[in-house]
PDB file of N, CA and C in Angstrom:
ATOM      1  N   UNK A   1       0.847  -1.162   0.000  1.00  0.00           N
ATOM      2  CA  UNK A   1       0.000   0.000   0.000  1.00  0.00           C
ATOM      3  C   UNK A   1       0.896   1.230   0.000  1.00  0.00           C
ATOM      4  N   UNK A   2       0.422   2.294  -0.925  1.00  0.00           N
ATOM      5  CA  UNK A   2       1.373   3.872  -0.491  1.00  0.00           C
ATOM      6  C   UNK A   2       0.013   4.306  -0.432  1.00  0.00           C
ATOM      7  N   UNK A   3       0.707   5.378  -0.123  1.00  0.00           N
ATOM      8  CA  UNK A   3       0.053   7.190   0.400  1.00  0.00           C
ATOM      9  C   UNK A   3       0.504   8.178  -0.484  1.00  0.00           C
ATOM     10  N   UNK A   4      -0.266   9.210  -1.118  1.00  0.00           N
ATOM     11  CA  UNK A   4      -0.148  10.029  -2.060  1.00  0.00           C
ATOM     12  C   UNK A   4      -0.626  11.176  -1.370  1.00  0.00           C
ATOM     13  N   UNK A   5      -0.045  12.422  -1.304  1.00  0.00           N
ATOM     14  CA  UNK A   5      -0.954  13.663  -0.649  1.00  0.00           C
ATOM     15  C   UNK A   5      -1.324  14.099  -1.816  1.00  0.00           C
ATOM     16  N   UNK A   6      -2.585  14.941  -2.273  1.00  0.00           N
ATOM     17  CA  UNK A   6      -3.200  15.044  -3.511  1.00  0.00           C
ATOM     18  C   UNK A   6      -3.649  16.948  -2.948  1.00  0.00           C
ATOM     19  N   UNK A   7      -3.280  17.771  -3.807  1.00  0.00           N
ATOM     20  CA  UNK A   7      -3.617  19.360  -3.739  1.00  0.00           C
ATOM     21  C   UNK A   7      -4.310  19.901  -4.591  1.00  0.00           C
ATOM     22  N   UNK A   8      -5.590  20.752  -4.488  1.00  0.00           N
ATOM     23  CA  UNK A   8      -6.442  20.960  -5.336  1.00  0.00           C
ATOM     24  C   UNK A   8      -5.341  22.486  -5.683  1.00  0.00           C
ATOM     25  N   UNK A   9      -5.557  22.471  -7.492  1.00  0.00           N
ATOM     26  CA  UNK A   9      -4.705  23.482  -7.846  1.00  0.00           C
ATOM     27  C   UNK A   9      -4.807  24.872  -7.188  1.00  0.00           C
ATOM     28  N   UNK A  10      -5.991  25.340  -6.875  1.00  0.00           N
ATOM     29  CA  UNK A  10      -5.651  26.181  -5.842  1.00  0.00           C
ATOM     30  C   UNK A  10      -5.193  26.523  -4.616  1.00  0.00           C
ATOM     31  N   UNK A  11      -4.685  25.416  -4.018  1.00  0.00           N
ATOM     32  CA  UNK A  11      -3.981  25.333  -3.265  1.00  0.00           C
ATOM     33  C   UNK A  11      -2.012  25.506  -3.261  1.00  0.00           C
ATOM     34  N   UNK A  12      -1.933  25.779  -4.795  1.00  0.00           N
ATOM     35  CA  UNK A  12      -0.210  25.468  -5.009  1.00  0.00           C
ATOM     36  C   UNK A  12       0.059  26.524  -5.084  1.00  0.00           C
ATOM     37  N   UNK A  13       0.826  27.719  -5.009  1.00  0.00           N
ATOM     38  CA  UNK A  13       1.494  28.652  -5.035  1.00  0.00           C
ATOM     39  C   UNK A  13       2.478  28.558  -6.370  1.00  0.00           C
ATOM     40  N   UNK A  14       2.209  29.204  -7.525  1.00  0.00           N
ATOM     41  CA  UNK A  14       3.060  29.300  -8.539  1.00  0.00           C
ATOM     42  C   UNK A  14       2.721  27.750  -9.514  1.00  0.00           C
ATOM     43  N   UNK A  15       1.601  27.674  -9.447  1.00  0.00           N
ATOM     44  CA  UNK A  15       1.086  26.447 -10.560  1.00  0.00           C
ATOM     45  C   UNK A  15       0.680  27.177 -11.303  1.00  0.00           C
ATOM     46  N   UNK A  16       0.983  26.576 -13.011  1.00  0.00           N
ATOM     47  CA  UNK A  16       0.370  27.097 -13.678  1.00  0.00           C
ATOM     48  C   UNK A  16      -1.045  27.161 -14.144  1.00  0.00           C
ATOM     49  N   UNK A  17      -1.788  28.134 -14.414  1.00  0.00           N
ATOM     50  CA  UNK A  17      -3.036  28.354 -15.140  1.00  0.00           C
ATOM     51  C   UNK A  17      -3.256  27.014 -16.176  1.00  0.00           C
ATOM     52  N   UNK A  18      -4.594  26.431 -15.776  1.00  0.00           N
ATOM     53  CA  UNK A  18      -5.318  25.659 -16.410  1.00  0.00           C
ATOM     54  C   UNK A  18      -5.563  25.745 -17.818  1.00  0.00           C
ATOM     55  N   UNK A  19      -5.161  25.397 -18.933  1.00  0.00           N
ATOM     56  CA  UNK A  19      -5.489  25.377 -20.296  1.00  0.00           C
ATOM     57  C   UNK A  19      -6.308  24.157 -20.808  1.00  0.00           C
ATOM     58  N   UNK A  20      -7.091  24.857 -21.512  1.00  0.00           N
ATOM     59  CA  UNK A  20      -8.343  23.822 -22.401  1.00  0.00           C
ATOM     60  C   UNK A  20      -7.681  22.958 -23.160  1.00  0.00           C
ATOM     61  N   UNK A  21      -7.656  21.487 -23.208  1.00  0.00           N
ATOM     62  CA  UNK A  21      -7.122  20.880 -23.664  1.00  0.00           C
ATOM     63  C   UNK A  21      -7.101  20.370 -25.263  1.00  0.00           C
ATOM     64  N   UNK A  22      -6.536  20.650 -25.930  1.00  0.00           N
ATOM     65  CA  UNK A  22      -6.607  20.509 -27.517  1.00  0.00           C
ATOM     66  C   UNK A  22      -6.896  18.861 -27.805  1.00  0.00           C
ATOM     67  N   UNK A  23      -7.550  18.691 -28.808  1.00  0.00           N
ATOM     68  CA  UNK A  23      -7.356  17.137 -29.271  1.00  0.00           C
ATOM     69  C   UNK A  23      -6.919  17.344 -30.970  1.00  0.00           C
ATOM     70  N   UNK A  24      -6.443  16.014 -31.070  1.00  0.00           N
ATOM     71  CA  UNK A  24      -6.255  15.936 -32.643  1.00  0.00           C
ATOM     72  C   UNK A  24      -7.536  15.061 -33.299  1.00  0.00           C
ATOM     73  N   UNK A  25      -8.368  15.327 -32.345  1.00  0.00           N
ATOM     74  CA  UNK A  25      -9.853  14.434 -32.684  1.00  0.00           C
ATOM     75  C   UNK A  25     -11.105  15.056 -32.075  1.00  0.00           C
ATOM     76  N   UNK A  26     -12.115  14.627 -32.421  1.00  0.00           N
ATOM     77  CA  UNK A  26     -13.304  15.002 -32.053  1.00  0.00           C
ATOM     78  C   UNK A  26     -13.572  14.628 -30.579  1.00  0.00           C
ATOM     79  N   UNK A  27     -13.799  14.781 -29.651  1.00  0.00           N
ATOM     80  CA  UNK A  27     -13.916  13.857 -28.155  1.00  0.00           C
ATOM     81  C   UNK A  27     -14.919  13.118 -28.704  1.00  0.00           C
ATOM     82  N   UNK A  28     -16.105  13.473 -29.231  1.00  0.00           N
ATOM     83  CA  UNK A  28     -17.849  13.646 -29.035  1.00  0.00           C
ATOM     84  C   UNK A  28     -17.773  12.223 -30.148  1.00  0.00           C
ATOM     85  N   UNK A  29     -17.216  12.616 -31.523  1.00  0.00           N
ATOM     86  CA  UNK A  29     -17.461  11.787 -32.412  1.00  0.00           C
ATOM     87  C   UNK A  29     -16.244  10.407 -32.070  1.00  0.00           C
ATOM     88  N   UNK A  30     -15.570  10.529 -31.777  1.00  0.00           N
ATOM     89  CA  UNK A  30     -14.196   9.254 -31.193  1.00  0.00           C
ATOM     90  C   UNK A  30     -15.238   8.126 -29.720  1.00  0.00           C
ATOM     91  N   UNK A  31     -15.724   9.146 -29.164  1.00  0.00           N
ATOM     92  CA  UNK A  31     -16.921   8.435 -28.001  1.00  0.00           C
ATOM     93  C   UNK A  31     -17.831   7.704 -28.864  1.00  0.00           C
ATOM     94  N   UNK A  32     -18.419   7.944 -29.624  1.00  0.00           N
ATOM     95  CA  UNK A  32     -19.642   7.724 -30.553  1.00  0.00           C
ATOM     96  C   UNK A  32     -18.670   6.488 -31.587  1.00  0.00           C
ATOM     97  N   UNK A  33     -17.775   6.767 -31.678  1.00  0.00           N
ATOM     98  CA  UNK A  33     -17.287   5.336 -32.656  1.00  0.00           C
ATOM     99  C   UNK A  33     -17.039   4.308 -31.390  1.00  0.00           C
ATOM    100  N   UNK A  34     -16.998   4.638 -30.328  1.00  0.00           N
ATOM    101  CA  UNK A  34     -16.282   3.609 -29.641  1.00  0.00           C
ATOM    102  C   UNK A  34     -18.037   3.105 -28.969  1.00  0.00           C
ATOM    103  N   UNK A  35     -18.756   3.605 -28.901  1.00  0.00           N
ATOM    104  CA  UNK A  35     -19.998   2.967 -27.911  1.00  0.00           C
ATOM    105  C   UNK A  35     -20.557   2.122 -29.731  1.00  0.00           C
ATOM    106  N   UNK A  36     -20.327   2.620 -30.837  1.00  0.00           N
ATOM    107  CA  UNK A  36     -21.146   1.679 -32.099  1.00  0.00           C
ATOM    108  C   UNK A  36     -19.832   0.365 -32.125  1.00  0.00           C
ATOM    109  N   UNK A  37     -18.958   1.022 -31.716  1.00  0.00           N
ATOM    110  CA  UNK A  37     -18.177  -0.655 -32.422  1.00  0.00           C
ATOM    111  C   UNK A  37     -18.048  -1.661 -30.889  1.00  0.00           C
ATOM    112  N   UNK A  38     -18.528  -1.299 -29.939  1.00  0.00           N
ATOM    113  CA  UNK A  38     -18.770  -1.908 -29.097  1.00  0.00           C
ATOM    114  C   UNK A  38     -20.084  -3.136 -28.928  1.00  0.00           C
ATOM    115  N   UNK A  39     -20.978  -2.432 -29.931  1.00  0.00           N
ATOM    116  CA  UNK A  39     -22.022  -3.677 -30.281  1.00  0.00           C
ATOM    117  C   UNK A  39     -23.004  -3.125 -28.956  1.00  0.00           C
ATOM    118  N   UNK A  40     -23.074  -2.735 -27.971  1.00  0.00           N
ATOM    119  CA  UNK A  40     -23.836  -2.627 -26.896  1.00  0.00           C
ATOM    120  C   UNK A  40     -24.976  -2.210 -27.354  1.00  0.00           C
ATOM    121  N   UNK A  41     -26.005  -3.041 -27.021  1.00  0.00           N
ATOM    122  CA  UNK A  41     -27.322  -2.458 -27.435  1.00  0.00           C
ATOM    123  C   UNK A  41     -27.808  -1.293 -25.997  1.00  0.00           C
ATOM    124  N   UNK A  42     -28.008  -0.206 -26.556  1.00  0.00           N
ATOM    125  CA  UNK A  42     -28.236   1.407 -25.893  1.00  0.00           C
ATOM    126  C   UNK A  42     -30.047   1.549 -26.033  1.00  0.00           C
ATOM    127  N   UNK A  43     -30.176   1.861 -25.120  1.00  0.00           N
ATOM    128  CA  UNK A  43     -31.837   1.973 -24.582  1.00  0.00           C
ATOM    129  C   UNK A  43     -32.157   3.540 -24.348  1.00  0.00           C
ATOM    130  N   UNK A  44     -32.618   4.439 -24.440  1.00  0.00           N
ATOM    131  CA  UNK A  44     -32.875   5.805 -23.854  1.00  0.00           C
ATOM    132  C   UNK A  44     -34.249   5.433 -23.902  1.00  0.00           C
ATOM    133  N   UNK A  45     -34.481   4.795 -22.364  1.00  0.00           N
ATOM    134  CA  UNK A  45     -35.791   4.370 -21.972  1.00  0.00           C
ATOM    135  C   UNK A  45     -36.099   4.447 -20.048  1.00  0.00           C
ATOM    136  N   UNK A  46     -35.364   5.800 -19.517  1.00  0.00           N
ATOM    137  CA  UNK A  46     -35.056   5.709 -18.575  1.00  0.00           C
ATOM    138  C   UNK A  46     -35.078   7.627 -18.253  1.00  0.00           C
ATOM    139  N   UNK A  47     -35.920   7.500 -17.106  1.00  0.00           N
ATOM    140  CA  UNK A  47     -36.439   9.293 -16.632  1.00  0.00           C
ATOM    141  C   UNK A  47     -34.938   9.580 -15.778  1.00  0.00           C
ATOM    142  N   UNK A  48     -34.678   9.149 -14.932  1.00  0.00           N
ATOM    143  CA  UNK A  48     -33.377   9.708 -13.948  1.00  0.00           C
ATOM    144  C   UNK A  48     -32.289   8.732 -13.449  1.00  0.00           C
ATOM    145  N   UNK A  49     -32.113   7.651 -14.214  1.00  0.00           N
ATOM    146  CA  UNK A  49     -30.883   6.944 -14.184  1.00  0.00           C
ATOM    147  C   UNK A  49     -30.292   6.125 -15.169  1.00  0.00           C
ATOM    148  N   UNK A  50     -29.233   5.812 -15.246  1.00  0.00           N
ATOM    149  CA  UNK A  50     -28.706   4.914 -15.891  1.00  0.00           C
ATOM    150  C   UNK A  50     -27.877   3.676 -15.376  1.00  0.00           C
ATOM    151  N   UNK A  51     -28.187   2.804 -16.014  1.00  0.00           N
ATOM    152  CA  UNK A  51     -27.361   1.353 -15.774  1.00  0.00           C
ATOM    153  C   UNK A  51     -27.719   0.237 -16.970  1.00  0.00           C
ATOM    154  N   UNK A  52     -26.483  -0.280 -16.251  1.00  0.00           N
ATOM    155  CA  UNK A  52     -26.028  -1.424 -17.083  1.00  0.00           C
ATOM    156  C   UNK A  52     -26.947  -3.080 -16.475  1.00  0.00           C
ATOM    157  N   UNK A  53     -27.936  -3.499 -17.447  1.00  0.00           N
ATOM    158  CA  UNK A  53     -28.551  -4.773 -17.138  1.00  0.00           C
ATOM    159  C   UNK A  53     -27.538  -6.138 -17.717  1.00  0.00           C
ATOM    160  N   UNK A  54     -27.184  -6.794 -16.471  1.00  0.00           N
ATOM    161  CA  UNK A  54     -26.331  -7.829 -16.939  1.00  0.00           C
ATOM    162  C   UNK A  54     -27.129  -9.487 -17.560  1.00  0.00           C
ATOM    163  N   UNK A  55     -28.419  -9.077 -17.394  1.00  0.00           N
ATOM    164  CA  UNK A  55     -29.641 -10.401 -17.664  1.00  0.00           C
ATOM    165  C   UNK A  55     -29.616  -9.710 -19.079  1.00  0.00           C
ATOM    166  N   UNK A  56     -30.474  -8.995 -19.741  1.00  0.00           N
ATOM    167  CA  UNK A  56     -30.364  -8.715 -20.861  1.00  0.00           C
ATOM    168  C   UNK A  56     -29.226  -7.972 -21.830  1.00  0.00           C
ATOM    169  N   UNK A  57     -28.570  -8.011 -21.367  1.00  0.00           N
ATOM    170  CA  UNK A  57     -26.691  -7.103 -21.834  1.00  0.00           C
ATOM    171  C   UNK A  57     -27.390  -6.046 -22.125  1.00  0.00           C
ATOM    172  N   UNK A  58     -27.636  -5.024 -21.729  1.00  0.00           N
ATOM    173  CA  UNK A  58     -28.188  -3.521 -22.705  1.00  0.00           C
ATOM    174  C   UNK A  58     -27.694  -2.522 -21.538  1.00  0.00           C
ATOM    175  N   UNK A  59     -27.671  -1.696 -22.239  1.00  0.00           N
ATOM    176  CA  UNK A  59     -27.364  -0.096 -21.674  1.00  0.00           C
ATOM    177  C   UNK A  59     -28.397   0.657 -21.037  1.00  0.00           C
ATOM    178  N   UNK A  60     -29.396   0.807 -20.353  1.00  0.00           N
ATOM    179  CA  UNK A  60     -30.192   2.126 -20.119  1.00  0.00           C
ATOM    180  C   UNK A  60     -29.775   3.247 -19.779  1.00  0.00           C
ATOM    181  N   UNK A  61     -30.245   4.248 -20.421  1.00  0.00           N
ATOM    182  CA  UNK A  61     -30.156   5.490 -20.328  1.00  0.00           C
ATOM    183  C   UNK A  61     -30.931   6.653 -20.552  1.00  0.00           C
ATOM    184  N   UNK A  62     -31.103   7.718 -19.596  1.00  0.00           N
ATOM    185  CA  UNK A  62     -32.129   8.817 -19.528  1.00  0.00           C
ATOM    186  C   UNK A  62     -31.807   9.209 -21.177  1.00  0.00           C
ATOM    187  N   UNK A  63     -32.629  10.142 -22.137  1.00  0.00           N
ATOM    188  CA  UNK A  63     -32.541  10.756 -23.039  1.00  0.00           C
ATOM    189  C   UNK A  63     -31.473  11.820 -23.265  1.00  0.00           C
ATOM    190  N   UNK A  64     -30.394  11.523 -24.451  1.00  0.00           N
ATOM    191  CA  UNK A  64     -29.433  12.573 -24.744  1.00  0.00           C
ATOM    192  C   UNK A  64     -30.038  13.975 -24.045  1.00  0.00           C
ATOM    193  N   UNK A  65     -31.404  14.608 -24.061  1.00  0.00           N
ATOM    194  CA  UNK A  65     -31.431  15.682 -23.604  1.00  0.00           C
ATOM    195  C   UNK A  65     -31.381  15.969 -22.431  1.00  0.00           C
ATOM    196  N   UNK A  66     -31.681  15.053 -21.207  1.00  0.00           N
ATOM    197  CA  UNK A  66     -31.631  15.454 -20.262  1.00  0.00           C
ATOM    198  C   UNK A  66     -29.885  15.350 -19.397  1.00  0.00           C
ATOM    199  N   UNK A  67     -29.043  15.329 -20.323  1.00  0.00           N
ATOM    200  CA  UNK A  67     -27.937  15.417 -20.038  1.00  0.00           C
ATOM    201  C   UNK A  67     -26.891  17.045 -19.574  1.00  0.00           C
ATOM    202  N   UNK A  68     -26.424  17.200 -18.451  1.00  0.00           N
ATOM    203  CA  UNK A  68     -25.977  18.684 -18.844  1.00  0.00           C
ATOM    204  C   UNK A  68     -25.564  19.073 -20.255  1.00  0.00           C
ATOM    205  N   UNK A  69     -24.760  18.190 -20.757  1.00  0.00           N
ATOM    206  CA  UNK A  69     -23.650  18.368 -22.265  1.00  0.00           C
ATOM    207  C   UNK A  69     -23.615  17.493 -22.071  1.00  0.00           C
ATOM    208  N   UNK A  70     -22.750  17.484 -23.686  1.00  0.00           N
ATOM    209  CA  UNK A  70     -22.264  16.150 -24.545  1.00  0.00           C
ATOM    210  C   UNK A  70     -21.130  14.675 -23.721  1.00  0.00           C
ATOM    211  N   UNK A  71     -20.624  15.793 -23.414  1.00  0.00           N
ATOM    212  CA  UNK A  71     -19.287  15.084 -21.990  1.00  0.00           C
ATOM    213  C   UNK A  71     -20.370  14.333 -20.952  1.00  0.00           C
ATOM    214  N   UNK A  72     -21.578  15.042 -20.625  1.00  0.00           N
ATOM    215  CA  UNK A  72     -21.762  14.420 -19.540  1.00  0.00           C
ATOM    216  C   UNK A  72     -22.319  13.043 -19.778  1.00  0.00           C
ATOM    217  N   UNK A  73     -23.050  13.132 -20.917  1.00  0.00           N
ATOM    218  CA  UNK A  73     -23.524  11.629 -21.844  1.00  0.00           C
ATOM    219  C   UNK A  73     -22.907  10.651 -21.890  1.00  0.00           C
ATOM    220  N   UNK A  74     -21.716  11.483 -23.010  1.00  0.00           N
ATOM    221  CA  UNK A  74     -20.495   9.807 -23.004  1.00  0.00           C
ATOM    222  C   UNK A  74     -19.740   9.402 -22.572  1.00  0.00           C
ATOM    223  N   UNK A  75     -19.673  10.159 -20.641  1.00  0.00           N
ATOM    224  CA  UNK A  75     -18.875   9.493 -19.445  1.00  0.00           C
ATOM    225  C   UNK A  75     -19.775   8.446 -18.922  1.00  0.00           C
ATOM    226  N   UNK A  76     -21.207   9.496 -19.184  1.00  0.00           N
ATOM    227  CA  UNK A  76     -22.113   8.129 -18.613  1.00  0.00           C
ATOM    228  C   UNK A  76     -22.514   6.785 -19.177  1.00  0.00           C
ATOM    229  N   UNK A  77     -22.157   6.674 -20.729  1.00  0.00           N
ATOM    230  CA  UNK A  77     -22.638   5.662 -21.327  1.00  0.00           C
ATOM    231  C   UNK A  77     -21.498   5.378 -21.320  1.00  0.00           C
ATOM    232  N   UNK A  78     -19.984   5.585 -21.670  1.00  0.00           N
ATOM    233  CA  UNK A  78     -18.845   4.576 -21.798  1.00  0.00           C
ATOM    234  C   UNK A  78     -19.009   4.396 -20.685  1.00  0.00           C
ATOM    235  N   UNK A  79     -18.856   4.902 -19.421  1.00  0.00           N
ATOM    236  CA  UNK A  79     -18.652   4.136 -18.485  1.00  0.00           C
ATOM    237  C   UNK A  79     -19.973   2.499 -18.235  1.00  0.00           C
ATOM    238  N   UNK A  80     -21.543   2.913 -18.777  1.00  0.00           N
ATOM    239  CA  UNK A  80     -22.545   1.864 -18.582  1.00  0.00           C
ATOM    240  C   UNK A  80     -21.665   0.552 -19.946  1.00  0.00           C
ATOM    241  N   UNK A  81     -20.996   1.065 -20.647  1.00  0.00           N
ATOM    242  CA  UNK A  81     -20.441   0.441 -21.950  1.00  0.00           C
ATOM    243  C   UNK A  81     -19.038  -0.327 -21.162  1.00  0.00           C
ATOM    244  N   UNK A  82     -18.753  -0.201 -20.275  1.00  0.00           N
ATOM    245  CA  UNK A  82     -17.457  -0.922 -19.648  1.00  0.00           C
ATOM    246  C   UNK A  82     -18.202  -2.263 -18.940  1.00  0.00           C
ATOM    247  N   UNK A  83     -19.540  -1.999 -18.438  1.00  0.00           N
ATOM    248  CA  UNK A  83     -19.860  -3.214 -18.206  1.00  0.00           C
ATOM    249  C   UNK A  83     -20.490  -4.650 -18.559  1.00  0.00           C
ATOM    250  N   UNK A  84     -20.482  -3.773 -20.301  1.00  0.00           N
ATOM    251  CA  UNK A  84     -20.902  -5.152 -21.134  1.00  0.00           C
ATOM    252  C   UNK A  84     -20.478  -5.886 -21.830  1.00  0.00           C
ATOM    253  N   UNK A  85     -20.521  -7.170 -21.861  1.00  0.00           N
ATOM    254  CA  UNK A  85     -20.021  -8.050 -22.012  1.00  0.00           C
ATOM    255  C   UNK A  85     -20.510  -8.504 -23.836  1.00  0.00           C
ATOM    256  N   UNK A  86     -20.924  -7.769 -24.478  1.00  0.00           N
ATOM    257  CA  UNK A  86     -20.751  -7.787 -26.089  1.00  0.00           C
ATOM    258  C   UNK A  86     -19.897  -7.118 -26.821  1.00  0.00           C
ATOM    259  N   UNK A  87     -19.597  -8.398 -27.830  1.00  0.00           N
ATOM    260  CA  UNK A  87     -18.521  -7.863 -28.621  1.00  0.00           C
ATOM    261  C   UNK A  87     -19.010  -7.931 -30.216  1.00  0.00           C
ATOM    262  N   UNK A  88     -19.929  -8.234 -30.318  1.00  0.00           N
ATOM    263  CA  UNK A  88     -20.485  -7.669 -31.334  1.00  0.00           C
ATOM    264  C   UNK A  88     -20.396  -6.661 -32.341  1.00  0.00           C
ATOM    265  N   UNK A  89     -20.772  -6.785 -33.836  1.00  0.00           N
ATOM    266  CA  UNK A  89     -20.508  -5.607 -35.033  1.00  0.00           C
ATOM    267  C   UNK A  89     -22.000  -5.931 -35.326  1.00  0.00           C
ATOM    268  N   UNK A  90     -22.952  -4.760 -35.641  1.00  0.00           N
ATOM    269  CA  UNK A  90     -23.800  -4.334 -36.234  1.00  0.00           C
ATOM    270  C   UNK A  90     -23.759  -4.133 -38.084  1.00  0.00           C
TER     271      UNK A  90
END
């Protein structure tokens, strides 16, 4: 076992300023290839939660709209997408 002391950046004296992180890719559309080639069958059949059914392998999930943003969607579905067990191509 270790121990890590962990400092929220405002706490450091002479850290640098936070910059928006560039990609050489889309986040939104790279998420979206990875939940279709995953095969997971995705449900938006669900008012205020999401999960992963391990009896029927599927995804539930509240409706893209009731999401803050786009980020907040496809943390929540890759992450419901880590727990299924299809490997499937459509």
């Amino acid at each position: 076992m270790f121990y890590a002391t962990v400092f929220n950046l405002q706490q450091m004296e002479g850290a640098p300023e936070p910059t928006q992180r560039a990609y050489a890719w889309n986040p939104q559309d790279r998420a979206e290839q990875i939940l279709r080639a995953s095969g997971a069958r995705i449900l938006h059949d669900q008012g205020d939660r999401a999960y992963y059914s391990p009896v029927t392998d599927e995804i539930h999930l509240p409706a893209r709209e009731q999401f803050k943003d786009s980020a907040a969607f496809y943390g929540t579905a890759l992450h419901e997408a880590g727990h299924c067990r299809v490997t499937r191509a459509d």
